[in-house]
Protein backbone atom coordinates (compact mmCIF):
# COMPACT_ATOMS: atom_id res chain seq x y z
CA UNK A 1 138.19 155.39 -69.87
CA UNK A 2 141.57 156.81 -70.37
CA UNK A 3 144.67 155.14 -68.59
CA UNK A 4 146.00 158.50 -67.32
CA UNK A 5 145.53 159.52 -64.02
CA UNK A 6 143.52 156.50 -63.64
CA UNK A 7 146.11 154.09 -62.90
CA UNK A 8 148.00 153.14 -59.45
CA UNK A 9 151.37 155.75 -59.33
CA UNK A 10 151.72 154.40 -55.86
CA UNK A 11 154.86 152.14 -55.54
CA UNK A 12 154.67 150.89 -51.74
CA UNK A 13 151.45 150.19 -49.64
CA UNK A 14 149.41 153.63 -48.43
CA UNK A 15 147.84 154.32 -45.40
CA UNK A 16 144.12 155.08 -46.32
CA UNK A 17 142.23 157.92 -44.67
CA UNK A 18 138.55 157.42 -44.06
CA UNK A 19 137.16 160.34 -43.31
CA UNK A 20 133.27 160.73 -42.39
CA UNK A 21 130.60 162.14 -40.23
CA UNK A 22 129.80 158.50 -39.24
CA UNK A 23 126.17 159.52 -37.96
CA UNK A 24 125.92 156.95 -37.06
CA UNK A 25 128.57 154.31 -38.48
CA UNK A 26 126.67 151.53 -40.37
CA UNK A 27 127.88 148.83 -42.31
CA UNK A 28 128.05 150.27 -45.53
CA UNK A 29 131.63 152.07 -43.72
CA UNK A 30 132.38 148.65 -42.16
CA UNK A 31 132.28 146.72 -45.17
CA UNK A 32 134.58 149.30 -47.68
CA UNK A 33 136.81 149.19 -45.15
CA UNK A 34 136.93 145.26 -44.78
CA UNK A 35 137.23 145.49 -48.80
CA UNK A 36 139.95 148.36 -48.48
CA UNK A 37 142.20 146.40 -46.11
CA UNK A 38 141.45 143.36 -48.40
CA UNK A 39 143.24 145.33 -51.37
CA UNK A 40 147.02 144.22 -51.44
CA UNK A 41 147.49 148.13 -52.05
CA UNK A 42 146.38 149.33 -48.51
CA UNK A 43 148.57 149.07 -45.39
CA UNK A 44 146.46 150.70 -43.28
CA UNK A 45 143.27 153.09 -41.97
CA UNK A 46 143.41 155.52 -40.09
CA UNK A 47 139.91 156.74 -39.61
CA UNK A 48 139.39 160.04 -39.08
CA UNK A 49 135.56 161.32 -37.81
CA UNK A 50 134.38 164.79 -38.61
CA UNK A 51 134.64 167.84 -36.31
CA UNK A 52 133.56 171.09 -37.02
CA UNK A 53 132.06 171.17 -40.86
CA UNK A 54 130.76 174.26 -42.16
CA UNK A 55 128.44 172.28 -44.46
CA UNK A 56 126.79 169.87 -41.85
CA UNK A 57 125.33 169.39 -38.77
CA UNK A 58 125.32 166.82 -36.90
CA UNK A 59 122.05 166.98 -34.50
CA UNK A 60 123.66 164.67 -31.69
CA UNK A 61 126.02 164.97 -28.87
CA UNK A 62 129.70 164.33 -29.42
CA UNK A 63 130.51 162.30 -27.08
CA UNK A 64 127.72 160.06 -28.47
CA UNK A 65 129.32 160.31 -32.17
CA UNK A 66 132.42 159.27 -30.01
CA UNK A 67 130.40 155.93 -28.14
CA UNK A 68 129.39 154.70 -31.58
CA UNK A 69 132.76 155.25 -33.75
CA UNK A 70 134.65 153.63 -30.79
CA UNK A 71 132.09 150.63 -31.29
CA UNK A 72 132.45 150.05 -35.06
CA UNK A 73 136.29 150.51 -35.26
CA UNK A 74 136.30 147.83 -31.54
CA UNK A 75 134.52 145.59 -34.17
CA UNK A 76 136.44 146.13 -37.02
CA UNK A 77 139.79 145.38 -34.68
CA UNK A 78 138.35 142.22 -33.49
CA UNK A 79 138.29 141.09 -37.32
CA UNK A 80 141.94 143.21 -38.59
CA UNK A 81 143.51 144.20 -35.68
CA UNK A 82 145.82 146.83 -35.13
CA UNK A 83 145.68 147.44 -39.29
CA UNK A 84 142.89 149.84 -38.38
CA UNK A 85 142.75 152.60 -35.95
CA UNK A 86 140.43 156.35 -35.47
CA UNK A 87 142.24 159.55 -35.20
CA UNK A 88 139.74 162.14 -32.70
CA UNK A 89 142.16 164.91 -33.59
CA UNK A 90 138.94 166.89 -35.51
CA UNK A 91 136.26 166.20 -32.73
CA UNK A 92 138.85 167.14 -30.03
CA UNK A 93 139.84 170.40 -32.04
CA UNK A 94 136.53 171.95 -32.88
CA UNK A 95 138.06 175.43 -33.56
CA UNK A 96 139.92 173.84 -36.45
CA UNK A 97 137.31 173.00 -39.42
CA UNK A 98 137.05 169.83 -40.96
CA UNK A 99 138.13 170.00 -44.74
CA UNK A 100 140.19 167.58 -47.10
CA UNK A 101 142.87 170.12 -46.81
CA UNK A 102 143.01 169.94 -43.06
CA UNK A 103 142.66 166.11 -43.12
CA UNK A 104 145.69 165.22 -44.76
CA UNK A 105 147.67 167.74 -43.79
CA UNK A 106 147.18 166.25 -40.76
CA UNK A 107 147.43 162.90 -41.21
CA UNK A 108 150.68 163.26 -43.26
CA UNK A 109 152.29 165.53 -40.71
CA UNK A 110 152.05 162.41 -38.69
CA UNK A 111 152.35 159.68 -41.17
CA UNK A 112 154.66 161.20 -43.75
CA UNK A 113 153.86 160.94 -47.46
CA UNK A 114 152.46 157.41 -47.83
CA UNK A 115 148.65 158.85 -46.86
CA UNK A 116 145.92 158.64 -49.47
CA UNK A 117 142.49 159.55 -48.82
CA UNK A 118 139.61 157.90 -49.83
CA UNK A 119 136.72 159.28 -51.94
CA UNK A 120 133.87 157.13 -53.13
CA UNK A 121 133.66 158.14 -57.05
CA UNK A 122 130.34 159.37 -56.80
CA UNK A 123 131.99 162.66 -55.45
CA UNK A 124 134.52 163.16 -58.71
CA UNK A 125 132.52 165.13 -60.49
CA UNK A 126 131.81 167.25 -57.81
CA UNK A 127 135.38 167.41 -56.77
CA UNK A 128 136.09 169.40 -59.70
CA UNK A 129 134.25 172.52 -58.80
CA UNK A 130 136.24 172.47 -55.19
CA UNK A 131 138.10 175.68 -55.42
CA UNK A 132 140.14 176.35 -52.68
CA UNK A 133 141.75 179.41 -51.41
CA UNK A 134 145.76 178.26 -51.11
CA UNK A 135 147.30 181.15 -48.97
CA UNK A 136 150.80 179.92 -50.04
CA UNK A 137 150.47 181.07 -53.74
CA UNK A 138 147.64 183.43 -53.16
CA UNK A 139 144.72 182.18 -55.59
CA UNK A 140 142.38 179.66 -55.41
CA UNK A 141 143.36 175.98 -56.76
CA UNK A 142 141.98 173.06 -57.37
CA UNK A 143 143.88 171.32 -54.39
CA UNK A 144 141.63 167.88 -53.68
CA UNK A 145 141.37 167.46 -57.09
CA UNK A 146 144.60 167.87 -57.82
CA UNK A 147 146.82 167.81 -55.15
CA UNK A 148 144.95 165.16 -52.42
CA UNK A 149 146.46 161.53 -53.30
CA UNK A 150 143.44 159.49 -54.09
CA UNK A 151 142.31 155.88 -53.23
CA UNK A 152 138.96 155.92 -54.97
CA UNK A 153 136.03 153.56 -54.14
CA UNK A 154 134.01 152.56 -57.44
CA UNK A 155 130.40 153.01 -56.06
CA UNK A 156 127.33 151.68 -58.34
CA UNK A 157 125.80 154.16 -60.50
CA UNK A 158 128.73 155.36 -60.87
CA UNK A 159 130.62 153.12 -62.44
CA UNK A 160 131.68 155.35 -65.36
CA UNK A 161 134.04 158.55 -65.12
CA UNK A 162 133.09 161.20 -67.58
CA UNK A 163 136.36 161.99 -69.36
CA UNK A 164 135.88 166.40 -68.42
CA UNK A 165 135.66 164.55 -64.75
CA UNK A 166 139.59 162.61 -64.87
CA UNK A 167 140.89 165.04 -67.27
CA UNK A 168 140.25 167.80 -64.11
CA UNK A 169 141.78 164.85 -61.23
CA UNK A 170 145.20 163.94 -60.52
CA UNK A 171 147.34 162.24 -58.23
CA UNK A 172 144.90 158.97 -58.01
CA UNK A 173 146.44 156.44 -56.79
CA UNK A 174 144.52 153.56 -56.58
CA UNK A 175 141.03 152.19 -57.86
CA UNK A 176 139.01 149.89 -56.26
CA UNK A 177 135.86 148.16 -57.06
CA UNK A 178 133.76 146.57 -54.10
CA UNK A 179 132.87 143.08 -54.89
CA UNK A 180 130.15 143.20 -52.07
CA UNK A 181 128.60 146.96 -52.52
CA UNK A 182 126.20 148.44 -50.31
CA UNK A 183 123.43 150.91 -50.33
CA UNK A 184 122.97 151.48 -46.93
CA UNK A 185 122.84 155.25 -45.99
CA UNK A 186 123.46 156.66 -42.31
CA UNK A 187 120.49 158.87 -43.70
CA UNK A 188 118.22 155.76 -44.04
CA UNK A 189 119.10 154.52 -40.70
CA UNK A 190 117.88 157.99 -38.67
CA UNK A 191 114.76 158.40 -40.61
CA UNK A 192 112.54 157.43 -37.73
CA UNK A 193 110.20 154.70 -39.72
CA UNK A 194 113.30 152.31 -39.17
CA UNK A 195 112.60 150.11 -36.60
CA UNK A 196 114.66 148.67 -34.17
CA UNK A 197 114.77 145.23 -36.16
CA UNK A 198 116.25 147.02 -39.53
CA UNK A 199 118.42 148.54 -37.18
CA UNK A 200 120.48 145.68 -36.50
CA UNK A 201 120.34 144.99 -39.94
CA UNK A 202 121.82 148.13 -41.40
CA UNK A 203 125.12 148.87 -38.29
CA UNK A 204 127.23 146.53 -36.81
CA UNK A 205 125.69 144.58 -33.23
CA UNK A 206 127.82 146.59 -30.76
CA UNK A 207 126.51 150.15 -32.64
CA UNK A 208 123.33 149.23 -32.80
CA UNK A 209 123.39 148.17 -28.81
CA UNK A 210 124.87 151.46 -28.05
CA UNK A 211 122.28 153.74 -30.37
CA UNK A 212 119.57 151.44 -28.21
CA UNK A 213 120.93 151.58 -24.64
CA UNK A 214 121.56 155.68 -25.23
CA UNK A 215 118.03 156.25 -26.83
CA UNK A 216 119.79 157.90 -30.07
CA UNK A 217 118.08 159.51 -32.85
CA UNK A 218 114.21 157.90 -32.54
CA UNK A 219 114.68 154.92 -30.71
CA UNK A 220 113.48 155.27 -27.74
């Protein structure tokens, strides 16, 4: 793999964005963020759920989305404290559309120029096709790819960055490699064979108690 853009240009500690529909949070999120806030790069997340997405739906009620983010990021405080924290500004702005774009420009209108967002690198190559229509130079750019700082999560199976993937990225400013990966999908959770007991085995206790006592997605 080459050495350019692929290592750290990031001289101080970033604040991380997590970004996510978090439908529901399970502890595949919990445990890259542990791992994050482990990495003597990261200062801080600020997770941020999804709002309005033109590519997604979301098939349960917000305030619901709202009972079981509060609930993971309650449980990741209890274990980092105030190093972690969730931004509503998308779920309580629904007229303004969730997008990379939108995310950090929001997060670094608040938190100046320290923000990095984090992308699992199974998304890179997929990044590369993200054109994006910049009304301040009036054509369509590459922005996320190229514009977005970058904390990048090494996911398995994908391990290895074609070299037509990092010659298209920029701005990456850190790497990092889970040393306890997880394949746990939100998808696997609301497929309704999983039963109550892999339920508590896939999200933390207090989500799990709240999916249950709310009779969320098939668990009734």
């Amino acid at each position: 793999m080459k050495s350019t853009p692929w290592t750290s240009n990031s001289e101080s500690k970033t604040i991380c964005i997590f970004g996510g529909a978090f439908n529901p949070p399970q502890l595949a999120h919990v445990g890259t963020m542990l791992e994050l806030l482990d990495h003597p790069a990261t200062e801080r997340i600020i997770i941020l759920p999804s709002g309005n997405r033109a590519d997604k739906s979301f098939g349960i009620e917000a305030v619901h989305r709202v009972g079981m983010i509060q609930a993971m990021v309650d449980h990741l405080i209890q274990i980092k404290g105030d190093r972690v924290s969730v931004d509503w500004y998308f779920l309580e702005h629904p007229e303004i559309e969730t997008t990379t774009r939108n995310e950090y420009a929001h997060v670094r209108s608040k938190c100046g120029e320290r923000v990095s967002h984090v992308f699992g690198s199974d998304v890179l190559e997929a990044m590369t096709t993200w054109w994006d229509l910049d009304a301040g130079v009036g054509e369509s750019t590459l922005f996320v790819a190229q514009e977005v700082p970058k904390t990048i999560v090494i996911r398995a199976g994908y391990e290895i960055i074609p070299e037509s993937v990092q010659a298209k990225l920029a701005n990456v400013q850190n790497i990092i490699t889970l040393q306890h990966p997880s394949e746990i999908s939100s998808t696997q959770i609301r497929n309704p064979a999983t039963t109550i007991e892999e339920l508590y085995k896939l999200v933390p206790e207090t989500v799990a108690q709240y999916i249950i006592q709310n009779r969320l997605y098939h668990f009734l």
